[in-house]
Protein backbone atom coordinates (compact mmCIF):
# COMPACT_ATOMS: atom_id res chain seq x y z
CA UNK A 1 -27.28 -31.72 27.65
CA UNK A 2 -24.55 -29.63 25.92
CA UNK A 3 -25.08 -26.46 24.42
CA UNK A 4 -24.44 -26.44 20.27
CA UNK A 5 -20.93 -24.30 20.80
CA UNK A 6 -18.64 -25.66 23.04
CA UNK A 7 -15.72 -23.48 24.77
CA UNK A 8 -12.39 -25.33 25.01
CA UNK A 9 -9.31 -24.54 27.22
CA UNK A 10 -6.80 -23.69 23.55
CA UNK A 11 -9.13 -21.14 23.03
CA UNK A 12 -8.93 -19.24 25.87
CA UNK A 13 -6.43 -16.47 26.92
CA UNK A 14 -5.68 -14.59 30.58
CA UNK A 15 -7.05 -11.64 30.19
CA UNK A 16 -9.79 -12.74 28.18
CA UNK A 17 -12.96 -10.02 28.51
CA UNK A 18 -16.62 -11.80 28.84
CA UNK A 19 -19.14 -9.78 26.81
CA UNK A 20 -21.25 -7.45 28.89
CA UNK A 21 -24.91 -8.81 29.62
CA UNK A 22 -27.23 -5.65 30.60
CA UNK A 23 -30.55 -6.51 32.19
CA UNK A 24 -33.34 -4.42 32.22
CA UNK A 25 -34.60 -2.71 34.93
CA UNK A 26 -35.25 -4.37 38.42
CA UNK A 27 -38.63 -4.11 38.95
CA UNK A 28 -41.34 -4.87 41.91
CA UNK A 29 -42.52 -7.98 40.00
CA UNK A 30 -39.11 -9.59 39.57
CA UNK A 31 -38.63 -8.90 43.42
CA UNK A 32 -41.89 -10.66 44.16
CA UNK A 33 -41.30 -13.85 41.93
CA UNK A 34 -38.13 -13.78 43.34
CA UNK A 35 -39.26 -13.90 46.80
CA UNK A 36 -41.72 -16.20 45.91
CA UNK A 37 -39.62 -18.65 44.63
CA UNK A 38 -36.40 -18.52 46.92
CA UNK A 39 -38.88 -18.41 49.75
CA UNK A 40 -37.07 -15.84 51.31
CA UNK A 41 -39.75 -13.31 52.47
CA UNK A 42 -37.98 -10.17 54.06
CA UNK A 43 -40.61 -7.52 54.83
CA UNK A 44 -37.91 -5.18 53.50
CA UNK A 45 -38.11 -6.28 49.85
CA UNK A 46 -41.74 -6.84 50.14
CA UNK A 47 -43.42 -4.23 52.59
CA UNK A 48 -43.00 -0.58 51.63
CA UNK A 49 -44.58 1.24 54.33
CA UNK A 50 -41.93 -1.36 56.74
CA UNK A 51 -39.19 -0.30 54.76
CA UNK A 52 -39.72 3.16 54.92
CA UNK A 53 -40.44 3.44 58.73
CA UNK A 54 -36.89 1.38 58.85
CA UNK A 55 -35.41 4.74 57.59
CA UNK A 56 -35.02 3.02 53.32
CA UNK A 57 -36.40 5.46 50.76
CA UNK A 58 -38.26 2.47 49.22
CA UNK A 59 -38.87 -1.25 49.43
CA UNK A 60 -35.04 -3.28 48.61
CA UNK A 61 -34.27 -5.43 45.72
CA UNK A 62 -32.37 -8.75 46.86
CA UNK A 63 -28.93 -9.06 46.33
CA UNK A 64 -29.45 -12.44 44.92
CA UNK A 65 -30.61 -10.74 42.00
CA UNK A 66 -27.34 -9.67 40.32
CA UNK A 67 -25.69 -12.94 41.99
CA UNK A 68 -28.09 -14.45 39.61
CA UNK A 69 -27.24 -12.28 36.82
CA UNK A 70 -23.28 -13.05 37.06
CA UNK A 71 -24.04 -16.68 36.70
CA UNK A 72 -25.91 -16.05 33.82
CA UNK A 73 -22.84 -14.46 32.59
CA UNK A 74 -20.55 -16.60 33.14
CA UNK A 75 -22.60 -19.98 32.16
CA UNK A 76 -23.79 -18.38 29.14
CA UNK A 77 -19.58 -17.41 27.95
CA UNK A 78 -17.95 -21.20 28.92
CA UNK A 79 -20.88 -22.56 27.23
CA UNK A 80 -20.88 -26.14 28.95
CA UNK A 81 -17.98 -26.18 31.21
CA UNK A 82 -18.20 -27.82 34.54
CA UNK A 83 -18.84 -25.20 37.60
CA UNK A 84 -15.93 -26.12 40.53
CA UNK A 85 -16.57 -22.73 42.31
CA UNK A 86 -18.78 -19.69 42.54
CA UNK A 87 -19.51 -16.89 44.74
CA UNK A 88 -20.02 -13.56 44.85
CA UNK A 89 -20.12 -10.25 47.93
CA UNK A 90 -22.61 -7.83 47.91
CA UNK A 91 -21.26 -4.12 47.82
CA UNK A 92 -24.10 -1.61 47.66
CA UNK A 93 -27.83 -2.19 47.75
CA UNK A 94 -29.92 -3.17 45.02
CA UNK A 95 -33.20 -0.81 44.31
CA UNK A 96 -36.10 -1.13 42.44
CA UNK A 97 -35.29 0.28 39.06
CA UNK A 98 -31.29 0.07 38.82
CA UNK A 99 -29.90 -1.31 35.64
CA UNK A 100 -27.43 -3.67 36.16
CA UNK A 101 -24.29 -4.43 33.89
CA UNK A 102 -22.69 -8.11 34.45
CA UNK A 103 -18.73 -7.82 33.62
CA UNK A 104 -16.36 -10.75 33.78
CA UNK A 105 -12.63 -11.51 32.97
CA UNK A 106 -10.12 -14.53 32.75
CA UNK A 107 -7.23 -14.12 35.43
CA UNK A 108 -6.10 -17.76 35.22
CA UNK A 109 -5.84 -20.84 33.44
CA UNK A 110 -4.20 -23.77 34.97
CA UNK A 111 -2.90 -27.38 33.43
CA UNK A 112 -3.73 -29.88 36.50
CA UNK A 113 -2.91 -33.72 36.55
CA UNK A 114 -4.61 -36.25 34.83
CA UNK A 115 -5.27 -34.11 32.03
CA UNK A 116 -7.40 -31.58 33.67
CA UNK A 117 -7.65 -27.87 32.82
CA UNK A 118 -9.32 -24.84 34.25
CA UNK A 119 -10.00 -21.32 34.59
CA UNK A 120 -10.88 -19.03 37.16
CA UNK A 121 -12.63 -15.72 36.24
CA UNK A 122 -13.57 -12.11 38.35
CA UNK A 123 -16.71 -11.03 37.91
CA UNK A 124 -18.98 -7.84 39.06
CA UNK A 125 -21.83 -6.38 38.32
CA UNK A 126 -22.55 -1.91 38.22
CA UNK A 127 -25.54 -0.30 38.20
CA UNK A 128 -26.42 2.76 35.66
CA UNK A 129 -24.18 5.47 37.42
CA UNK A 130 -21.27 3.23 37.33
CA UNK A 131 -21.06 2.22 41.10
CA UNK A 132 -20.36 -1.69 42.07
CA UNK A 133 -23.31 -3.93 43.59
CA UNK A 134 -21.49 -7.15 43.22
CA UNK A 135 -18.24 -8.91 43.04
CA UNK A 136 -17.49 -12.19 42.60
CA UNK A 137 -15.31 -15.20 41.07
CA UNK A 138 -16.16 -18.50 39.28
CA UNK A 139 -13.75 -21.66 38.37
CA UNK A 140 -14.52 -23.70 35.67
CA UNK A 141 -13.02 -26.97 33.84
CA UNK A 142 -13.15 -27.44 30.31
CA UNK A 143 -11.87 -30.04 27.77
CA UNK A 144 -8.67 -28.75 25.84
CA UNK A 145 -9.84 -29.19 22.71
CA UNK A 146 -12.58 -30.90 20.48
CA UNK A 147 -10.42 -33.98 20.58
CA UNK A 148 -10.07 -34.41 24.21
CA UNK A 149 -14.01 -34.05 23.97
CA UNK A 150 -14.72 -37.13 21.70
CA UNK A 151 -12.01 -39.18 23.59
CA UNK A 152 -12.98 -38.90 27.00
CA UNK A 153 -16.93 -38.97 25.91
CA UNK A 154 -16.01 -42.51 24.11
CA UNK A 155 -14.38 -43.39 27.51
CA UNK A 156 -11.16 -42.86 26.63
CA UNK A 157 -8.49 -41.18 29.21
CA UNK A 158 -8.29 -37.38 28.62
CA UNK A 159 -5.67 -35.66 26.46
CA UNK A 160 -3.10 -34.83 28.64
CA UNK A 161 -0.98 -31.16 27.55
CA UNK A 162 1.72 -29.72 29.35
CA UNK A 163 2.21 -25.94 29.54
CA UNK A 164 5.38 -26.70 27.82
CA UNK A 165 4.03 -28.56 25.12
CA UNK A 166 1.31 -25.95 24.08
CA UNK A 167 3.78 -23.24 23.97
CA UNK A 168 6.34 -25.61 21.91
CA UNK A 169 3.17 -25.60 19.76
CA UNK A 170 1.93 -22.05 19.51
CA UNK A 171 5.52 -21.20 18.62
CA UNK A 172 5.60 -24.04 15.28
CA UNK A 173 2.31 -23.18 14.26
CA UNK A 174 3.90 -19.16 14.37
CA UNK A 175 6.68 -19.93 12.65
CA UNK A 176 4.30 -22.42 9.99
CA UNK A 177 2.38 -18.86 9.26
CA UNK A 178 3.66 -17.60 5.94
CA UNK A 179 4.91 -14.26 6.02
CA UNK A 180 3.40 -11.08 4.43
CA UNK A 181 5.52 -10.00 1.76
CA UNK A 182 7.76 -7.00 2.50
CA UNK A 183 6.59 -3.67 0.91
CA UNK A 184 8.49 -3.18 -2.80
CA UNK A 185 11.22 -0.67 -2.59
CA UNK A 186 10.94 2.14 -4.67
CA UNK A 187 12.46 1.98 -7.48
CA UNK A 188 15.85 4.09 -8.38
CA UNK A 189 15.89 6.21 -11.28
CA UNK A 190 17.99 5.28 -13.89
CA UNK A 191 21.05 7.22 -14.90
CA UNK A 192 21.14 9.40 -17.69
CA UNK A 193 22.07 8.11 -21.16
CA UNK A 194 25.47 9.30 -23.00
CA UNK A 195 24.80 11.39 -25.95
CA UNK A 196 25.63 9.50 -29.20
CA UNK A 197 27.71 11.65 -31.83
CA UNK A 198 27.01 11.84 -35.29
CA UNK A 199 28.53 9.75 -37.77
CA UNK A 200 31.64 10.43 -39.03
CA UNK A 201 32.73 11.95 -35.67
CA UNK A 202 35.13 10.19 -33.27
CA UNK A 203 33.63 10.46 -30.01
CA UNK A 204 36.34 12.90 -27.72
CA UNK A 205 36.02 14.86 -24.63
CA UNK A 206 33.80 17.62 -24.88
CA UNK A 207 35.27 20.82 -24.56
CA UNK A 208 34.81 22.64 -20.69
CA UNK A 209 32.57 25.06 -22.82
CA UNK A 210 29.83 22.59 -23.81
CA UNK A 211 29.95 20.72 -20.09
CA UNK A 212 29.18 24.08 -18.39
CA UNK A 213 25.92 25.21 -19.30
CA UNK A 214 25.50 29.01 -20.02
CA UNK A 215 24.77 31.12 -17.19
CA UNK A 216 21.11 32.58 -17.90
CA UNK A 217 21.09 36.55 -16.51
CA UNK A 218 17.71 36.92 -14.84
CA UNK A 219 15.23 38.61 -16.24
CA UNK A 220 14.72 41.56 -14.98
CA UNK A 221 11.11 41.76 -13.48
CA UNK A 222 8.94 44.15 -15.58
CA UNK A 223 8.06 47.50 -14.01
CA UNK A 224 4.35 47.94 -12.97
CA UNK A 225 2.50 49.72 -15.16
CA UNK A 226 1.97 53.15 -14.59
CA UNK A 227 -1.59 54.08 -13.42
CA UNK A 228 -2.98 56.70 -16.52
CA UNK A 229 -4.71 59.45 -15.28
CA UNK A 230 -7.38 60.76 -17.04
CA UNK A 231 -7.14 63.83 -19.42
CA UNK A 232 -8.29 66.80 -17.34
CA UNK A 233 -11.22 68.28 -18.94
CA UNK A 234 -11.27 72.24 -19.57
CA UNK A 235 -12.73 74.54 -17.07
CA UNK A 236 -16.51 75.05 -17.67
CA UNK A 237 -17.36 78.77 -18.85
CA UNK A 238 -18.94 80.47 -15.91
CA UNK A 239 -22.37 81.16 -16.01
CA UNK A 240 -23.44 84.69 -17.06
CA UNK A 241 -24.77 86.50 -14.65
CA UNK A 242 -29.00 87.58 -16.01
CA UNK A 243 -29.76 90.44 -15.88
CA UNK A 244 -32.23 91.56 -12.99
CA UNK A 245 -35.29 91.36 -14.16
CA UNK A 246 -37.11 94.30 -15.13
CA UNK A 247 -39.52 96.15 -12.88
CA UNK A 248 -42.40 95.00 -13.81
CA UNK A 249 -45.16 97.76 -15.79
CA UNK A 250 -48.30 98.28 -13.49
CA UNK A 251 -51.27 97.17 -15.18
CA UNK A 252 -53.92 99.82 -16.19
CA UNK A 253 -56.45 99.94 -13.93
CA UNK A 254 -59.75 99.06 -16.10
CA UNK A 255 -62.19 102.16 -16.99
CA UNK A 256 -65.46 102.17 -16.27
CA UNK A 257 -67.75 101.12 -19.14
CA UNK A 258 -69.02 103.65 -21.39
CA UNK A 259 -72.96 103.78 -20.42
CA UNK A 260 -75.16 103.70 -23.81
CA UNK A 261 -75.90 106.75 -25.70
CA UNK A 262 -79.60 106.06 -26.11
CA UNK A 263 -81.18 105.36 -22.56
CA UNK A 264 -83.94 102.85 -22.52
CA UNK A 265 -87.55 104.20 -23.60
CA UNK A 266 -89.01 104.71 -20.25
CA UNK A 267 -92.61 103.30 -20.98
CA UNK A 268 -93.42 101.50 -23.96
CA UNK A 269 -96.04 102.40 -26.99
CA UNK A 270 -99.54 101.40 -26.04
CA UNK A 271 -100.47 98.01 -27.66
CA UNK A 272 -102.76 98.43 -30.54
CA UNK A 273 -106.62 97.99 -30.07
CA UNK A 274 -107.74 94.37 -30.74
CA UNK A 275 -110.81 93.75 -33.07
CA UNK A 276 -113.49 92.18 -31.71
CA UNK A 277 -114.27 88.94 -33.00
CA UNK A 278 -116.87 88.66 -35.51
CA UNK A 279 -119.50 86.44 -34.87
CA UNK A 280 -120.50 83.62 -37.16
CA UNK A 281 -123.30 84.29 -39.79
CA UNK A 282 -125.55 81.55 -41.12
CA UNK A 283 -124.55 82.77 -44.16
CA UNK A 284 -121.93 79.94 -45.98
CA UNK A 285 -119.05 81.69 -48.20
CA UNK A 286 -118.75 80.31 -51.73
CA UNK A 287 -115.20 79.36 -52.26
């Protein structure tokens, strides 16, 4: 069963670069299904503790692995084709955890008898630091075009194209293509109008005086102002000198206060004599 797009020899150009297909990384269970189904089991890509005694830093990937991946490449790009050739030599060893790029080109395309036509391609593969694992090649044969297809699939012979005739062809189909327009040239400025004289004047030649135009003397370029200094200001009057200061009048030293004239009374008078208290008669006073 075909694919939905189909790839046909017109289409296809030496030199041609196949988009690059990046797998992710190689990993211990792609090496062990694999293995499992190519039935090739190699202690090496299995075994770690084997591989390591063998002098490998680690257990190897197959090198089937990014044979596979280059097919995948190149079946996925013709899209249909028919497969005449493919192989592929291993350059450097594949480990567990590399990310490999598939690249591919077209180097040829050939016009064979009975209406035949193929294309060989060159194809490697480079891990993530740029260094090549793989390298191989793949031929395919494709129909020329989508009419060849229906033809030969209703049982028809095949469209037969020389190289001569497809170039006769690319070269009308060139020459069909209309042409862009050319960039408008700028446009030239038009030339000054004649001066129209006022009526009841016969045009003449103007006099040398009018054709010249007056010399204009240059004006002179205006000095720079002058920087205005400030009006000086008059000379403060010097401070007057004080006078010293005068010696200063000792203070009086304070007398001594005048003692009282009358000295205190040196005892005082006897207190008077208190009255016994009467005692109470029975007797009531009349008010």
């Amino acid at each position: 069963m075909l694919t939905a797009r189909q790839l046909y020899f017109e289409a296809v150009k030496v030199g041609d670069e196949l988009p690059p297909l990046v797998k992710p990384p190689v990993d211990r269970l792609q090496i062990a299904r694999y293995v499992a189904a190519a039935q090739d089991w190699n202690p090496l890509y299995i075994d770690e503790p084997l591989a390591k005694n063998a002098g490998f830093p680690s257990a190897l990937g197959p090198g089937m692995i990014a044979m596979g991946f280059l097919a995948e490449l190149s079946t996925e790009w013709v899209r249909g084709a028919r497969l005449r050739k493919f192989g592929a030599r291993f350059v450097k060893i594949v480990w567990p955890g590399d990310v490999l790029t598939a690249r591919g080109r077209v180097v040829d395309r050939r016009f064979e008898e009975g209406g035949k036509y193929a294309i060989d391609l060159e194809l490697w593969a480079e891990n993530q630091r740029g260094e090549l694992v793989v390298k191989g090649s793949a031929a395919f044969q494709l129909y020329y075009s989508a009419e060849d297809e229906a033809r030969q699939r209703q049982g028809q012979p095949a469209l037969v194209v020389t190289r001569e005739e497809e170039e006769a062809r690319l070269a009308k189909l060139s020459r069909a293509m209309p042409q862009r327009p050319a960039a408008p040239a700028s446009r030239p400025l038009a030339p000054p109008r004649p001066l129209v004289p006022p009526p009841g004047k016969q045009p003449g030649p103007a006099p040398a005086a009018q054709l010249q135009r007056p010399a204009v003397a240059p004006v002179p370029p205006k000095p720079a102002p002058k920087a205005v200094k400030p009006p000086a200001q008059p000379p403060r009057p010097a401070a007057r000198a004080r006078p010293a200061a005068a010696a200063k009048k000792p203070r009086p030293t304070p007398r001594p206060a005048k003692r009282a004239a009358r000295s205190a009374p040196a005892s005082r008078a006897p207190a008077r004599a208190r009255r016994p208290a009467s005692k109470p008669s029975g007797k009531k006073k009349r008010r």
